[in-house]
C-alpha atoms as a PDB file:
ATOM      1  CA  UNK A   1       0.000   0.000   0.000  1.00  0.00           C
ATOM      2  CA  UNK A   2       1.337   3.431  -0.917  1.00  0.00           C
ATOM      3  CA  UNK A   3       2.344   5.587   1.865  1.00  0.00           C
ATOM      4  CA  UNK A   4       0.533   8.735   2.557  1.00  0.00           C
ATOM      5  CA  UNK A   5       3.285  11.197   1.769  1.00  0.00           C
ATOM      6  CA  UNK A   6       3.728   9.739  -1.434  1.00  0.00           C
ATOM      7  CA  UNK A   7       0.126   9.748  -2.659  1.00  0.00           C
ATOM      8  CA  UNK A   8       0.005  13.306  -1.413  1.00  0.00           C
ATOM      9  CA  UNK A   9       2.894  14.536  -3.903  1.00  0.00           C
ATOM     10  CA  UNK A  10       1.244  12.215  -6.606  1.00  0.00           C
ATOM     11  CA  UNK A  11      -2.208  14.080  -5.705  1.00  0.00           C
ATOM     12  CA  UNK A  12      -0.253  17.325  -5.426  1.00  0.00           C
ATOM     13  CA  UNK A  13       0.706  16.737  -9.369  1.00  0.00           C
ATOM     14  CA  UNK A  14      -2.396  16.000 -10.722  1.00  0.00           C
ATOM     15  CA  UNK A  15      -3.172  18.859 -13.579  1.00  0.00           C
ATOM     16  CA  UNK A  16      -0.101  20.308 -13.323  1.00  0.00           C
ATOM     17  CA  UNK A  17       2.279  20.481 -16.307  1.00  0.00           C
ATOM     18  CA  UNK A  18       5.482  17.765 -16.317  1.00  0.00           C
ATOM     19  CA  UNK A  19       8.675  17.288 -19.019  1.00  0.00           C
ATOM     20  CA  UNK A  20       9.334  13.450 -18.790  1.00  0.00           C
ATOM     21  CA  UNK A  21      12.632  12.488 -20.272  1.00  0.00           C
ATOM     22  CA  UNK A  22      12.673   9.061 -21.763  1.00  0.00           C
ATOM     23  CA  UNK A  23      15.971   6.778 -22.047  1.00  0.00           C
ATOM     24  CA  UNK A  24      15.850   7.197 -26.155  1.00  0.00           C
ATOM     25  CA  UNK A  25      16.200  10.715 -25.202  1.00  0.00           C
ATOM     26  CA  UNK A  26      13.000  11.929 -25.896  1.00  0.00           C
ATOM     27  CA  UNK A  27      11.200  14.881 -23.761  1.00  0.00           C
ATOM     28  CA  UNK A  28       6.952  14.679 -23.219  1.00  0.00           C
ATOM     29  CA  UNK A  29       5.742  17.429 -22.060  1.00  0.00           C
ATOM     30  CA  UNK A  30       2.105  17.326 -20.768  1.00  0.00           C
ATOM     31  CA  UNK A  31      -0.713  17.742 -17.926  1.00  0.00           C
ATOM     32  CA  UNK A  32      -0.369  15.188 -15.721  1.00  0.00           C
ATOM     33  CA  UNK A  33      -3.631  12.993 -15.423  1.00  0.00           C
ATOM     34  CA  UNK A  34      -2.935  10.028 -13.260  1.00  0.00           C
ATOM     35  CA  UNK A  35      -0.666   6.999 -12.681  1.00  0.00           C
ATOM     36  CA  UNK A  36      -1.274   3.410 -12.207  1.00  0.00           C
ATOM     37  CA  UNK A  37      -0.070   0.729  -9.608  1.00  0.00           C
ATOM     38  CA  UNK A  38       3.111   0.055 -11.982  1.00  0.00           C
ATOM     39  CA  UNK A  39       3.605   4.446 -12.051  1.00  0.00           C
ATOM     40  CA  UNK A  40       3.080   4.420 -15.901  1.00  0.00           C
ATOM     41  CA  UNK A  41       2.408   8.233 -16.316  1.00  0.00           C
ATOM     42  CA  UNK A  42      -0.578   9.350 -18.300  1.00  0.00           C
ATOM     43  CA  UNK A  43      -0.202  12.861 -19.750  1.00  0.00           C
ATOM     44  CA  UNK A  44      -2.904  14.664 -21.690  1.00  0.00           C
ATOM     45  CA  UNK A  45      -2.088  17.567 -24.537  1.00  0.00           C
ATOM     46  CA  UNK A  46       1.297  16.049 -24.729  1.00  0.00           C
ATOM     47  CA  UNK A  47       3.405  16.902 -26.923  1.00  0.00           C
ATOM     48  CA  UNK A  48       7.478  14.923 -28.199  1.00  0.00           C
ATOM     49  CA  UNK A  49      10.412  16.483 -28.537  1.00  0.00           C
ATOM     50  CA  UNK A  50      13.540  14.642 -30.152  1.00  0.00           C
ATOM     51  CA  UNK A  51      16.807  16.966 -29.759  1.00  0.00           C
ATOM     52  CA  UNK A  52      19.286  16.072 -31.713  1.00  0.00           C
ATOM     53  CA  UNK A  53      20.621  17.100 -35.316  1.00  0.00           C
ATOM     54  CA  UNK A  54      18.394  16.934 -37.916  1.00  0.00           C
ATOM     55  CA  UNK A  55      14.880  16.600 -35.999  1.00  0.00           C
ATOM     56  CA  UNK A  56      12.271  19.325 -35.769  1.00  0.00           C
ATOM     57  CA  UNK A  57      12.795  21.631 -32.680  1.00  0.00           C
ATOM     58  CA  UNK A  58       9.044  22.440 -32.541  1.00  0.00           C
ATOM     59  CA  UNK A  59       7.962  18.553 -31.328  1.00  0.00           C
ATOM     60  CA  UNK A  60       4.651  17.543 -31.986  1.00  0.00           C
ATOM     61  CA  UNK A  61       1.488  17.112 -30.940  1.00  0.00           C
ATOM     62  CA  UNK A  62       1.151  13.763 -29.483  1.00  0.00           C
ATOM     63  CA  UNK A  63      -2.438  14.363 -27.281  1.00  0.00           C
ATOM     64  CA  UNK A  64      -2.777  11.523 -25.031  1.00  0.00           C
ATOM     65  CA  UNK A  65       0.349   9.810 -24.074  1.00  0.00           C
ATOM     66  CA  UNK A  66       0.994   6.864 -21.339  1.00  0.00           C
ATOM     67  CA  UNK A  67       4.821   6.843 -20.510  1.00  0.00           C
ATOM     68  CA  UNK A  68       6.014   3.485 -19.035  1.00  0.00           C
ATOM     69  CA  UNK A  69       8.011   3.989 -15.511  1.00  0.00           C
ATOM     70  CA  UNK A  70      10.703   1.913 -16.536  1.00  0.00           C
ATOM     71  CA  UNK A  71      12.003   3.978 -19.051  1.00  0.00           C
ATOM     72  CA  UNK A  72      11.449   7.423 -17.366  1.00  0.00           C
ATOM     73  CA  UNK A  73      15.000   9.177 -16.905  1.00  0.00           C
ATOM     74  CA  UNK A  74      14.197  12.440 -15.502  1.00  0.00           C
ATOM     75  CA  UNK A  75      10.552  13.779 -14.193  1.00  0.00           C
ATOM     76  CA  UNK A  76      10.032  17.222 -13.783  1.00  0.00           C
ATOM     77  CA  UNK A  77       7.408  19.778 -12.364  1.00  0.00           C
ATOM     78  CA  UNK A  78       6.649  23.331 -13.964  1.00  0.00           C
ATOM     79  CA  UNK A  79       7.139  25.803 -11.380  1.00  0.00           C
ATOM     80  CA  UNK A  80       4.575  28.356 -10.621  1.00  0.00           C
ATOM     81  CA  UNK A  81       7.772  30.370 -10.012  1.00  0.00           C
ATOM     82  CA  UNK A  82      10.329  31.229 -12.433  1.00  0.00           C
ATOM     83  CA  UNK A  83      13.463  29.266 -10.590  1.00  0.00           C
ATOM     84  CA  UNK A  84      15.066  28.904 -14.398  1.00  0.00           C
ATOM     85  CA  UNK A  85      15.095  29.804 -17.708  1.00  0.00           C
ATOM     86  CA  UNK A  86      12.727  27.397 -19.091  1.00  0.00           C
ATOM     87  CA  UNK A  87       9.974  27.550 -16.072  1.00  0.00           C
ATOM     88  CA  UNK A  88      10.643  24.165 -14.763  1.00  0.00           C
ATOM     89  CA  UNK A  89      12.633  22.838 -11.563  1.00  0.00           C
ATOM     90  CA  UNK A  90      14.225  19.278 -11.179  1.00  0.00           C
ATOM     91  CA  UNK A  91      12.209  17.075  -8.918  1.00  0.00           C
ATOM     92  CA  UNK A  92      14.213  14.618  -7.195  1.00  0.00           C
ATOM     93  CA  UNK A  93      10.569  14.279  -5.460  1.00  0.00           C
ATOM     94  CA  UNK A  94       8.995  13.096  -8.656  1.00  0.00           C
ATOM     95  CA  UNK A  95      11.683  10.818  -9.556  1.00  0.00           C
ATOM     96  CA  UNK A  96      15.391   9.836 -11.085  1.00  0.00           C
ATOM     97  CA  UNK A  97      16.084   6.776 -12.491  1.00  0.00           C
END
């Protein structure tokens, strides 16, 4: 059974905009919906990026997205404050692989 403080941060994410990065490298960003019990993230009005020469640095629409936990790298929050350039903060709360 999950412990409380961790389904408090999980509720705590819920609508709020994450950038997964996948091992192949590739960055999601989306509005987090939900998890299941295996923490497969589900993010809605998601959209791909591949960086990298030669690929388009606009990403694409993707919509609905379900990113398996296993090959989550990096999981990150948007800040409602502006800690960095790009609006987001590393969340070692969220997860590292």
């Amino acid at each position: 059974m999950a412990s409380l403080p961790a389904l408090s941060l999980l509720k705590g994410l819920l609508r709020r905009v994450l950038r997964i990065t996948v091992l192949d490298g590739r960055i999601f960003i989306g509005t987090f919906v939900g998890t299941d019990q295996p923490l497969n993230v589900l993010l809605v009005n998601a959209e791909e990026f591949r960086i990298g020469e030669g690929e388009n640095p606009n990403g694409r629409f993707v919509g609905q997205v379900m990113i398996p936990w296993k090959v989550v790298v990096k999981a990150e929050a948007q800040s409602s404050r502006r800690n960095n350039r790009n609006g987001y903060q590393p969340s070692t709360d969220i997860g590292y692989l």
